[in-house]
Protein backbone atom coordinates (compact mmCIF):
# COMPACT_ATOMS: atom_id res chain seq x y z
CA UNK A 1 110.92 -7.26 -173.75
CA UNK A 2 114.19 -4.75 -174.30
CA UNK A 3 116.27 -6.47 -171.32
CA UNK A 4 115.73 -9.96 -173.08
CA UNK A 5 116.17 -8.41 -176.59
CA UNK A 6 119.36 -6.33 -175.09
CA UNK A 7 120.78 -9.63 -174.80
CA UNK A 8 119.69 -11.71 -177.90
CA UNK A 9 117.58 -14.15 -176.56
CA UNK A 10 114.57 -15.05 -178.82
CA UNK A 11 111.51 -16.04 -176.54
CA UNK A 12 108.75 -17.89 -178.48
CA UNK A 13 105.96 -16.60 -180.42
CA UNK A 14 103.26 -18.09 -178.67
CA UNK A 15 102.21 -17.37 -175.32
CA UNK A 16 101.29 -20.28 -174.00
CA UNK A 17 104.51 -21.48 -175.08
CA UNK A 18 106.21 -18.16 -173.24
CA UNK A 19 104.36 -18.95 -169.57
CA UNK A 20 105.12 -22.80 -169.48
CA UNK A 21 108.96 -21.62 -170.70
CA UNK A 22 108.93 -18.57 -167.49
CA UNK A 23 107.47 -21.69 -165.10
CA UNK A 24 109.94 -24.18 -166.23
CA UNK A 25 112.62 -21.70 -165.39
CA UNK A 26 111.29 -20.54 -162.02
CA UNK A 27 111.06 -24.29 -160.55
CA UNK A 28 114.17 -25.62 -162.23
CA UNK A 29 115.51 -22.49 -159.96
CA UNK A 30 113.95 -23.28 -157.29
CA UNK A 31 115.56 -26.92 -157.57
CA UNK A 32 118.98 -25.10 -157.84
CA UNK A 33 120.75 -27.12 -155.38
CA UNK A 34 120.85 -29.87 -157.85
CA UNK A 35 123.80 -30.32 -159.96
CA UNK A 36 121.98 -29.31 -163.25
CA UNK A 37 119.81 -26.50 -162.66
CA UNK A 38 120.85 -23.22 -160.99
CA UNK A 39 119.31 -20.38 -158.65
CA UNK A 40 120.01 -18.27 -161.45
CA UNK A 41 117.25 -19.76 -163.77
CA UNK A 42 115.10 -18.05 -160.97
CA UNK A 43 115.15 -14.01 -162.00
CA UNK A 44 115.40 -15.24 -165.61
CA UNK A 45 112.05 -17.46 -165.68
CA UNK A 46 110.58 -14.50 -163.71
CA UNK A 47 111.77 -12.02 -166.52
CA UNK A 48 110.54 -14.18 -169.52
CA UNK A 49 106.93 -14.31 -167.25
CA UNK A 50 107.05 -10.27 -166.85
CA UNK A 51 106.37 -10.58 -170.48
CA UNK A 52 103.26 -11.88 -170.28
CA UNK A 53 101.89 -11.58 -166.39
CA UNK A 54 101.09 -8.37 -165.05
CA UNK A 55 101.89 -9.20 -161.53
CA UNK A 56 105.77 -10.33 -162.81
CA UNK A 57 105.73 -7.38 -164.92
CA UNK A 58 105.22 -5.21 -162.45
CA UNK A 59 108.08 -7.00 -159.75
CA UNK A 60 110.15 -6.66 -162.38
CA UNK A 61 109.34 -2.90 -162.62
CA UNK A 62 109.95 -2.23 -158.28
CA UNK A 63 112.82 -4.16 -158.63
CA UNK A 64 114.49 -2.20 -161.70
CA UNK A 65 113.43 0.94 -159.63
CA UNK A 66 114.68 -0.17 -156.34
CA UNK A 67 118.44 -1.12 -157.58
CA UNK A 68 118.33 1.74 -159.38
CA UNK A 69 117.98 4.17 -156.62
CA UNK A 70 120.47 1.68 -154.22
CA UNK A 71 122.78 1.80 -156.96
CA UNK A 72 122.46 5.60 -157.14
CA UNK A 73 122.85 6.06 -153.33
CA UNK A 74 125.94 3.93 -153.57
CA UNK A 75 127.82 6.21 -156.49
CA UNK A 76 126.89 9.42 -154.23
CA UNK A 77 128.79 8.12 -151.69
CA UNK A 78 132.02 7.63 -153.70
């Protein structure tokens, strides 16, 4: 995936090993209010399951799309 590769982090070969890695990052997320884990490890277990799940693939894809148009809106109004 470019936005993972963009930022040099190797995901593993195998995609079993890919989903259970995306999972582990979504529900440590969802435990962010814990010291350890963050909300942050949210968006990036559901980029590393875009990979391999269509349905996260295409979130990913509306999302990308919708804060590119906000972001476009907001430099028009500059």
């Amino acid at each position: 995936m470019r936005i993972l590769d963009r930022h040099g982090l190797r995901l593993p070969a195998s995609r079993g090993r890919r989903i259970a890695l995306g999972w582990a990052l979504v529900v440590g997320g969802i435990l962010g209010f814990l010291p350890v884990l963050g909300f942050w490890m949210i968006p990036l277990g559901m980029a590393v399951l875009s990979v391999d799940l269509p349905w996260f693939r295409r979130l990913r894809r509306r999302t990308a799309v919708w804060w590119g148009r906000r972001r476009a809106g907001q430099q028009g109004r500059a």
